[in-house]
PDB file of N, CA and C in Angstrom:
ATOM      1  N   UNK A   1       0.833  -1.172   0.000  1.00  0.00           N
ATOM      2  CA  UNK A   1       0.000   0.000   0.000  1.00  0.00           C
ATOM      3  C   UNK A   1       0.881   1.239   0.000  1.00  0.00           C
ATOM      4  N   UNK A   2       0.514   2.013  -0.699  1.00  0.00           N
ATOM      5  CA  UNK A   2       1.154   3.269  -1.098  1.00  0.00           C
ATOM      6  C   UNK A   2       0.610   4.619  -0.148  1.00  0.00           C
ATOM      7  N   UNK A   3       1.317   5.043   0.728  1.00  0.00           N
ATOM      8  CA  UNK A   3       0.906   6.434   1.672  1.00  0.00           C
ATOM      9  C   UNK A   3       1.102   7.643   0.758  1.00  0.00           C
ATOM     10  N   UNK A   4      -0.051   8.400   0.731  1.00  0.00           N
ATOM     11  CA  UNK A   4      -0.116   9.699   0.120  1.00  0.00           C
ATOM     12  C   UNK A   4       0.757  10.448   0.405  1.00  0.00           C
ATOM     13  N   UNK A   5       1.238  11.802  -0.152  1.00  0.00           N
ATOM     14  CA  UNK A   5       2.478  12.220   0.444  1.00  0.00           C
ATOM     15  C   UNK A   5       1.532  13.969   0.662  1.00  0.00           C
ATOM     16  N   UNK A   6       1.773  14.039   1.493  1.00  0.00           N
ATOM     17  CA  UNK A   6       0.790  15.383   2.002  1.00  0.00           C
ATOM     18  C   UNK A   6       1.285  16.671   1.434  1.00  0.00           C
ATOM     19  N   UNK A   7       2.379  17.132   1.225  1.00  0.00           N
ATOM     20  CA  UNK A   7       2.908  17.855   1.251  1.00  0.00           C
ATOM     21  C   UNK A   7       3.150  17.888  -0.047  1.00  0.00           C
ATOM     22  N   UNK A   8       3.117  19.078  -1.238  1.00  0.00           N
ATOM     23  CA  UNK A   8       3.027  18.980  -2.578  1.00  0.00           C
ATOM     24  C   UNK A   8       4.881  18.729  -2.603  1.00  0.00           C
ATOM     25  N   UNK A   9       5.905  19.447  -2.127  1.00  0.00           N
ATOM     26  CA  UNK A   9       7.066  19.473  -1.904  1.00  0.00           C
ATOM     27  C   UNK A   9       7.998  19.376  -1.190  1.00  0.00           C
ATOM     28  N   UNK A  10       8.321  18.117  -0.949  1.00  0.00           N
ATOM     29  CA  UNK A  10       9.487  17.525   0.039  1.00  0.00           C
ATOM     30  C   UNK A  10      10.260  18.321   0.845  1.00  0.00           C
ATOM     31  N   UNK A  11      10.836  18.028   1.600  1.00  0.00           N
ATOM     32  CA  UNK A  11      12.072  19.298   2.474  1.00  0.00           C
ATOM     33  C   UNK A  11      12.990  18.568   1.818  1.00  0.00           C
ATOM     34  N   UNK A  12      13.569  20.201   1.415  1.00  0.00           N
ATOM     35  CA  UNK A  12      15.052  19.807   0.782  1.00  0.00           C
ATOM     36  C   UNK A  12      16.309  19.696   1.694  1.00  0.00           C
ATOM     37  N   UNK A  13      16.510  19.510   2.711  1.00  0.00           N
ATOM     38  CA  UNK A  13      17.559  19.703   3.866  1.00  0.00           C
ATOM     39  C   UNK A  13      17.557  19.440   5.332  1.00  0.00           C
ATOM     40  N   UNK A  14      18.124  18.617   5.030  1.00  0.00           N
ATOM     41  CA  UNK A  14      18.302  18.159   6.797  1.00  0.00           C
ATOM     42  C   UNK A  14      18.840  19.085   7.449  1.00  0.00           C
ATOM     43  N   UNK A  15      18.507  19.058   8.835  1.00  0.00           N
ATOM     44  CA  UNK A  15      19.418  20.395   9.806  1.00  0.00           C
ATOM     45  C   UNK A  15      18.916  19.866  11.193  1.00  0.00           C
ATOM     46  N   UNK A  16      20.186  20.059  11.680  1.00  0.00           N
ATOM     47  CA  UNK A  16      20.011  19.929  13.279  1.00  0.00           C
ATOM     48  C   UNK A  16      20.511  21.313  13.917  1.00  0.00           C
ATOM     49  N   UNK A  17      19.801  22.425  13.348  1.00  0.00           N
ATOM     50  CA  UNK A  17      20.440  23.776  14.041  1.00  0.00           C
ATOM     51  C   UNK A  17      19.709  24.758  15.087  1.00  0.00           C
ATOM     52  N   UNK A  18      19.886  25.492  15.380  1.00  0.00           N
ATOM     53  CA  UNK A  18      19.550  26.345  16.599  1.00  0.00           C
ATOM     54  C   UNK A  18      18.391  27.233  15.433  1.00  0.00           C
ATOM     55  N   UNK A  19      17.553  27.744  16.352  1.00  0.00           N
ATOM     56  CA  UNK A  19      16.789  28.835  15.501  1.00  0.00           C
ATOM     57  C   UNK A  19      16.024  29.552  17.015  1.00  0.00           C
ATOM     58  N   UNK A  20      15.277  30.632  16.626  1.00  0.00           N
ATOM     59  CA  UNK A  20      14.667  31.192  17.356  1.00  0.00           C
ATOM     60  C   UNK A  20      13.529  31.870  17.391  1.00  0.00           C
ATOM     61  N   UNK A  21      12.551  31.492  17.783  1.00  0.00           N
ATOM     62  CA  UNK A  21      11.219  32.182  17.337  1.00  0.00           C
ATOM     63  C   UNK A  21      10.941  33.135  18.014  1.00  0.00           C
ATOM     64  N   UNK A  22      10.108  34.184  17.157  1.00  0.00           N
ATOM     65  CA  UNK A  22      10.226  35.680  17.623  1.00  0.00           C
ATOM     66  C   UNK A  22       8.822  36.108  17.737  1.00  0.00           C
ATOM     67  N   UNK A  23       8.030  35.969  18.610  1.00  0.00           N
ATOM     68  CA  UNK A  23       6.666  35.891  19.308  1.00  0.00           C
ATOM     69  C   UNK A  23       6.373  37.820  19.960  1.00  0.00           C
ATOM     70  N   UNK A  24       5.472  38.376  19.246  1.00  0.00           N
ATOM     71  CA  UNK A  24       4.875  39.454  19.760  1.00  0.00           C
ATOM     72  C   UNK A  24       3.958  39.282  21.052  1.00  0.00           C
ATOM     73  N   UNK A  25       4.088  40.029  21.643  1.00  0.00           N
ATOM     74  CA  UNK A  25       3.263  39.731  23.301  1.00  0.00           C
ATOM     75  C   UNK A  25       3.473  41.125  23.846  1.00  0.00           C
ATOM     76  N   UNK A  26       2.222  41.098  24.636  1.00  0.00           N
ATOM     77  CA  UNK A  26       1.835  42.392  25.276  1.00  0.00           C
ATOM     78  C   UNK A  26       3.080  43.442  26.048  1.00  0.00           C
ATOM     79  N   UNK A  27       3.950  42.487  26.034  1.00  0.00           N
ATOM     80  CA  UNK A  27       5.713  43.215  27.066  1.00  0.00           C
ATOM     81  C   UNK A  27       6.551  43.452  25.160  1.00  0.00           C
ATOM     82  N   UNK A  28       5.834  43.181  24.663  1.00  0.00           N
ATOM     83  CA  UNK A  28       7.346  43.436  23.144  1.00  0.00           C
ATOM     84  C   UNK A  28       7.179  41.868  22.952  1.00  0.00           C
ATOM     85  N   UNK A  29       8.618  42.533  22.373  1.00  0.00           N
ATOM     86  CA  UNK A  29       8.825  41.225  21.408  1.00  0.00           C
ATOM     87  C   UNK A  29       9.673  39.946  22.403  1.00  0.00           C
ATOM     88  N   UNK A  30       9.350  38.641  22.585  1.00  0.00           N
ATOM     89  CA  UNK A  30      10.157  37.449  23.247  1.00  0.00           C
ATOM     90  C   UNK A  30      10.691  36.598  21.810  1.00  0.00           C
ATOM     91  N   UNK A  31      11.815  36.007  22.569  1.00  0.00           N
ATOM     92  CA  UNK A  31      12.788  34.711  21.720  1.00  0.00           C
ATOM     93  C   UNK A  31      12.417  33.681  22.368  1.00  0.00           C
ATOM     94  N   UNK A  32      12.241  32.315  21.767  1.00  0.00           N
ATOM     95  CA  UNK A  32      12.514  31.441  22.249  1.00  0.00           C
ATOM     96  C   UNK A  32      13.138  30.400  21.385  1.00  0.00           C
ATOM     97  N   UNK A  33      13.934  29.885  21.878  1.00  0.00           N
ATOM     98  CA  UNK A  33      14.967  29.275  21.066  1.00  0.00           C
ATOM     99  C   UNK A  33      14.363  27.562  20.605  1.00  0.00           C
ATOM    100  N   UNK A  34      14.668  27.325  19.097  1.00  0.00           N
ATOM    101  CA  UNK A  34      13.774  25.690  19.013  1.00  0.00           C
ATOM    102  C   UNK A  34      14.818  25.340  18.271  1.00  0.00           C
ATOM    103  N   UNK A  35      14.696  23.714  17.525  1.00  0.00           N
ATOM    104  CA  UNK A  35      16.066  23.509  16.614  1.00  0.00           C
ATOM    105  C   UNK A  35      15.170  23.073  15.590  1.00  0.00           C
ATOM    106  N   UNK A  36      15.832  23.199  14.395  1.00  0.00           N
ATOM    107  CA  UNK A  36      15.005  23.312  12.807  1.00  0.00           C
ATOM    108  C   UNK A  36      15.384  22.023  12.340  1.00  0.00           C
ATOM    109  N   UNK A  37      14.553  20.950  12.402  1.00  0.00           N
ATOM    110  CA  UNK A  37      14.933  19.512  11.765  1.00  0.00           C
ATOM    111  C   UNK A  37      14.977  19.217  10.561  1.00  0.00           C
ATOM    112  N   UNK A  38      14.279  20.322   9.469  1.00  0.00           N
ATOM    113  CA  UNK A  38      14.285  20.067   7.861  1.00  0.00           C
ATOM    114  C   UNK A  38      13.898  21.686   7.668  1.00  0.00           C
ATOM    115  N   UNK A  39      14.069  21.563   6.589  1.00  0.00           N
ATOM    116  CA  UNK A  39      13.813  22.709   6.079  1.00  0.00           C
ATOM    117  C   UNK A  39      13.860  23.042   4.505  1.00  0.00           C
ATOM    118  N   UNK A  40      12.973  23.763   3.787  1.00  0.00           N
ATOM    119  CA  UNK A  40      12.663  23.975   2.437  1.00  0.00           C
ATOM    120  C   UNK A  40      12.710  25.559   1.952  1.00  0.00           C
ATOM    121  N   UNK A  41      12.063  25.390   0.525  1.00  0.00           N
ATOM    122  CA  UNK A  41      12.698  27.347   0.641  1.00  0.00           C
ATOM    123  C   UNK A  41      11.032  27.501   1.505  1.00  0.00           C
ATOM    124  N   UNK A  42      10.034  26.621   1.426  1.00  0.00           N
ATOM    125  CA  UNK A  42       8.437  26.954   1.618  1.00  0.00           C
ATOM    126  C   UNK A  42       8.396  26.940   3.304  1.00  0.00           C
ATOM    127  N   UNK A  43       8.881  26.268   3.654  1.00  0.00           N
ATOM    128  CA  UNK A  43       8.839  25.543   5.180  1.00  0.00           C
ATOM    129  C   UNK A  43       9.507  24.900   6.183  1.00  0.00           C
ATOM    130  N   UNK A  44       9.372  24.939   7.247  1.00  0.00           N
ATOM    131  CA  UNK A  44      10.317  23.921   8.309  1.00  0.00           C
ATOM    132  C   UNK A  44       9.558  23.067   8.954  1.00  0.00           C
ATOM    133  N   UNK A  45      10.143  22.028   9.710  1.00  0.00           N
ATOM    134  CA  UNK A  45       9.589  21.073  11.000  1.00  0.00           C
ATOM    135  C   UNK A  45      10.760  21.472  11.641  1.00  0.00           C
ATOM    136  N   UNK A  46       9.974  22.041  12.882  1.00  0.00           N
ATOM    137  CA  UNK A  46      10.854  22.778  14.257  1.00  0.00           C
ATOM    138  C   UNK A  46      10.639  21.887  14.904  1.00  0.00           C
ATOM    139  N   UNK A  47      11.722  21.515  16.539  1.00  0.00           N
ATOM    140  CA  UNK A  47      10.737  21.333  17.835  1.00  0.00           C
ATOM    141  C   UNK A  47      11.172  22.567  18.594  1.00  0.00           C
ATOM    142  N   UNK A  48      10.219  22.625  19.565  1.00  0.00           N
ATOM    143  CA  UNK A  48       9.954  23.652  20.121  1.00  0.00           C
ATOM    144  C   UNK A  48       9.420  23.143  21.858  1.00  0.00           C
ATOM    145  N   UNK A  49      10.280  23.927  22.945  1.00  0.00           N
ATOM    146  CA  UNK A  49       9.712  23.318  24.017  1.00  0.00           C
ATOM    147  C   UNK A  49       7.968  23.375  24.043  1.00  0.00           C
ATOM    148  N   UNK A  50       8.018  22.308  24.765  1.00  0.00           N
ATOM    149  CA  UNK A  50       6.622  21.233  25.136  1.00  0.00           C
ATOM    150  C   UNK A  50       5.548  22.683  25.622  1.00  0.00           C
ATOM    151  N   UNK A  51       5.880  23.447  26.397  1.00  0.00           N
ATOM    152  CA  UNK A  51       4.620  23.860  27.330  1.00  0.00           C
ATOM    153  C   UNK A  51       4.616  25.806  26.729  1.00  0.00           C
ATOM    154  N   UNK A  52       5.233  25.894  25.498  1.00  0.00           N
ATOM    155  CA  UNK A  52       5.757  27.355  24.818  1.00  0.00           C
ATOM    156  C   UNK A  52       4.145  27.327  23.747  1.00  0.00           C
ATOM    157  N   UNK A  53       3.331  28.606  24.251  1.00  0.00           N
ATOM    158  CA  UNK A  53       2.127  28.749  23.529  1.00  0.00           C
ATOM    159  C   UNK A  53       2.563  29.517  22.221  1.00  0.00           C
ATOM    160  N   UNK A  54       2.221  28.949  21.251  1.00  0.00           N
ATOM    161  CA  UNK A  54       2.749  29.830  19.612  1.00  0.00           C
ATOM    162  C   UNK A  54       1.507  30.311  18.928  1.00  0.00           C
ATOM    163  N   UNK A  55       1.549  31.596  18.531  1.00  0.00           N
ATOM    164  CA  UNK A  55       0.866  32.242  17.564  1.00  0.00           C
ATOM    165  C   UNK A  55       0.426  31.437  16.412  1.00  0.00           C
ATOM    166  N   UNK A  56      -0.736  31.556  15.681  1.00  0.00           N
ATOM    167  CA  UNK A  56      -0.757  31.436  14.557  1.00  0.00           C
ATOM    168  C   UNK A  56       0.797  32.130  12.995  1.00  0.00           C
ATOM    169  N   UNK A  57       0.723  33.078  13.665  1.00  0.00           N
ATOM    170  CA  UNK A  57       1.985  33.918  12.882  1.00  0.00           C
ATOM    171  C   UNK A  57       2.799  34.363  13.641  1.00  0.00           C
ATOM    172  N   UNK A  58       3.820  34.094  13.214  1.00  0.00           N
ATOM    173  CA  UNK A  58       5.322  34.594  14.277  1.00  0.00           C
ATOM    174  C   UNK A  58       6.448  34.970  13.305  1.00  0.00           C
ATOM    175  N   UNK A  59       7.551  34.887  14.374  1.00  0.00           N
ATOM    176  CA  UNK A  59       8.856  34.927  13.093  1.00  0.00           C
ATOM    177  C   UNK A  59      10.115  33.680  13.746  1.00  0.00           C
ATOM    178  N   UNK A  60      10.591  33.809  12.654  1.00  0.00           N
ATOM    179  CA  UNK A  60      11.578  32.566  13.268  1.00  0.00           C
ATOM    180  C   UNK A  60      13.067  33.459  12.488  1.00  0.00           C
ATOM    181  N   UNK A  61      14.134  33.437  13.580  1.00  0.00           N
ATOM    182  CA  UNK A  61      15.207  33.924  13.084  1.00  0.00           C
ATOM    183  C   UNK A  61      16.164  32.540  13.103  1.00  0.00           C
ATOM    184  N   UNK A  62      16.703  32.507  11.933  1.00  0.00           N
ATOM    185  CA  UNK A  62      17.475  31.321  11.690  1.00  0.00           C
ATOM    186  C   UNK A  62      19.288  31.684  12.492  1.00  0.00           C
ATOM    187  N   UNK A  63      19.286  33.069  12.364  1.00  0.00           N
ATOM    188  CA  UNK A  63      20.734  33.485  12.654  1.00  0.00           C
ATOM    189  C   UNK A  63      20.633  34.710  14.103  1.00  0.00           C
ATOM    190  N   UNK A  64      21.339  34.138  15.234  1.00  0.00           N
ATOM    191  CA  UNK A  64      20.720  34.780  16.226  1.00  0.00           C
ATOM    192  C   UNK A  64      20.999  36.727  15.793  1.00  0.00           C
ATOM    193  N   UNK A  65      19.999  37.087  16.525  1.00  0.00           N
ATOM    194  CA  UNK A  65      19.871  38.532  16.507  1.00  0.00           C
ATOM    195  C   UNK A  65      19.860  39.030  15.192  1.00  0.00           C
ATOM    196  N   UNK A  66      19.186  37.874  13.787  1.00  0.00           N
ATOM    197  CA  UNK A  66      18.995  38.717  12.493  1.00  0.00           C
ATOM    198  C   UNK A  66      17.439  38.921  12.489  1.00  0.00           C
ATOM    199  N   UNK A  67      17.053  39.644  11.475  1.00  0.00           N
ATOM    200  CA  UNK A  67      15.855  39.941  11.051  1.00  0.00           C
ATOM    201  C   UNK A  67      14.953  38.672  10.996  1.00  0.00           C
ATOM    202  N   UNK A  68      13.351  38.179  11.460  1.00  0.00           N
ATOM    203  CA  UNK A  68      13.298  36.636  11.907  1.00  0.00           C
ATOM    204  C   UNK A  68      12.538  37.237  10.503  1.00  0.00           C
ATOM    205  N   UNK A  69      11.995  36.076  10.196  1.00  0.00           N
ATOM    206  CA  UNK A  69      11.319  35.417   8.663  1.00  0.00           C
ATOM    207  C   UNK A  69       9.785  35.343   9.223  1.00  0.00           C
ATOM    208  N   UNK A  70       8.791  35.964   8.729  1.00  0.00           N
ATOM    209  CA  UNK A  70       7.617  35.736   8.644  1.00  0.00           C
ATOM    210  C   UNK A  70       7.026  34.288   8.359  1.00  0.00           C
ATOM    211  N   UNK A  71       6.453  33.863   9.783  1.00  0.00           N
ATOM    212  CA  UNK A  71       5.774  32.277   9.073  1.00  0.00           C
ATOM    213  C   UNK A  71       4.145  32.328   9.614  1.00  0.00           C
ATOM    214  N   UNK A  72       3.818  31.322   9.507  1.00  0.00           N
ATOM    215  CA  UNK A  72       2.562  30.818  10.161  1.00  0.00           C
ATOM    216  C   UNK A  72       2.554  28.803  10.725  1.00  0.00           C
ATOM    217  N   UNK A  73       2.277  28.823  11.774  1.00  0.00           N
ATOM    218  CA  UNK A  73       2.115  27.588  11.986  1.00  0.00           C
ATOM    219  C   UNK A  73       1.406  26.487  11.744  1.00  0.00           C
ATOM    220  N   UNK A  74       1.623  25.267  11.000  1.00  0.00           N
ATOM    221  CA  UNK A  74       0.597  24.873   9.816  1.00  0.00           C
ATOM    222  C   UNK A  74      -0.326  23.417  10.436  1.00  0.00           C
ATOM    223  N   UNK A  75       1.093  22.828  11.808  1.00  0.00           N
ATOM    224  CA  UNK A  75       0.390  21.857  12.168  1.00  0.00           C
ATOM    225  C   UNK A  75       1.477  21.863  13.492  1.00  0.00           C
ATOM    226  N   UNK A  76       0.963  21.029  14.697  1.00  0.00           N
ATOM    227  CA  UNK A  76       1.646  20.791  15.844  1.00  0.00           C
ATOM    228  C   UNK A  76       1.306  19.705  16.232  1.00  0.00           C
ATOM    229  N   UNK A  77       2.402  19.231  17.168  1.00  0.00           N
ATOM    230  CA  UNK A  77       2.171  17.789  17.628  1.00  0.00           C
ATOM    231  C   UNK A  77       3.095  17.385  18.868  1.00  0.00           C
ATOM    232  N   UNK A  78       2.506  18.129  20.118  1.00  0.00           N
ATOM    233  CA  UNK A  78       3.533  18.114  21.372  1.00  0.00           C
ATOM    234  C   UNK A  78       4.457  18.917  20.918  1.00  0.00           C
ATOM    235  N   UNK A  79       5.944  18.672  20.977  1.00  0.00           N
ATOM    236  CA  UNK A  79       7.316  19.186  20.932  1.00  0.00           C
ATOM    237  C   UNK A  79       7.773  19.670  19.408  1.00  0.00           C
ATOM    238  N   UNK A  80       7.019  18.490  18.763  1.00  0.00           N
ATOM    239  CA  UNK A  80       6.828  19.073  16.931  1.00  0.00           C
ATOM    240  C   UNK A  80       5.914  19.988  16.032  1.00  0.00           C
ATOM    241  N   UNK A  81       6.415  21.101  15.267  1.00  0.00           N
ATOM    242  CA  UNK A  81       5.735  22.103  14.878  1.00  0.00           C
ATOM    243  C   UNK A  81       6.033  22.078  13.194  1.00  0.00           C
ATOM    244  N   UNK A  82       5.189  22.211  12.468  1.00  0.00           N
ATOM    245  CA  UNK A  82       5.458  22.428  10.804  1.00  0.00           C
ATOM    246  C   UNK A  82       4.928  23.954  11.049  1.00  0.00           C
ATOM    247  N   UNK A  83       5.946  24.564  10.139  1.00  0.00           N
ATOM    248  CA  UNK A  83       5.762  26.094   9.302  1.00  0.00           C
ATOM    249  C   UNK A  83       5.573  26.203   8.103  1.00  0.00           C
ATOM    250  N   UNK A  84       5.202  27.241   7.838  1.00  0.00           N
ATOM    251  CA  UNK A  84       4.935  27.749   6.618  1.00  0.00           C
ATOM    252  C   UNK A  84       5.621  28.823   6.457  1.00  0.00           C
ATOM    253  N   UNK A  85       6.626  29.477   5.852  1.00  0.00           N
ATOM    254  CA  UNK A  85       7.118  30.536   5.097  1.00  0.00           C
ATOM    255  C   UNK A  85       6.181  31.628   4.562  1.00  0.00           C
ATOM    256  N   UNK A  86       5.974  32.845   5.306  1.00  0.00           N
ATOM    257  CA  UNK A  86       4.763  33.762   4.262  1.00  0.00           C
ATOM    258  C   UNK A  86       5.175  34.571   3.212  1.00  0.00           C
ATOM    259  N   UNK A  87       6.582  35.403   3.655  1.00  0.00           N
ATOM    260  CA  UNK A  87       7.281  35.668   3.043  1.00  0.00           C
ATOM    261  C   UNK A  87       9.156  35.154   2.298  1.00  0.00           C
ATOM    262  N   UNK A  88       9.035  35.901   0.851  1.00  0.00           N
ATOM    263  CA  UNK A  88       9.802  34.968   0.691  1.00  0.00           C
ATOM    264  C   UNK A  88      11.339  35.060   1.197  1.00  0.00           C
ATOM    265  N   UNK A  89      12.331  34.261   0.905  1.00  0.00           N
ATOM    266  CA  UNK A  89      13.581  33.950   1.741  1.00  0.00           C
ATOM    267  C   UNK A  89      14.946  34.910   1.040  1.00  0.00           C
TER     268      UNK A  89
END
């Protein structure tokens, strides 16, 4: 039996790196730091600590203290998070 493949386009890249998501909240802006397990020019699968509440839209900075990347969060699952890229890279 053949599993559908959900996703119109594969992740092109493995990564076990640091990243940091950049969450608007009533005090400014917070970081919290997750590690990026794949990644595409469209999207990532982050994890992200367990008990960290995420926006629908945030930013994720790949390089600490750069400009973070506009995403939206597409699916979650405990400690695992898929993104979406809104703008481009």
């Amino acid at each position: 039996m053949r599993i559908k493949q959900k996703r119109a386009i594969r992740r092109m890249r493995r990564r076990h790196q640091r990243a940091w998501l950049v969450l608007d909240s009533v005090e400014g802006r917070s970081k919290s730091e997750c590690e990026v397990m794949d990644i595409s020019h469209d999207g990532a699968r982050l994890v992200i600590a367990s008990g960290l509440t995420v926006p629908k839209r945030f930013g994720v900075a790949l390089v600490p203290n750069s400009t973070p990347r506009e995403c939206e969060r597409v699916w979650r699952n405990g400690e695992m998070m898929g993104i979406r890229f809104t703008e481009p890279g």
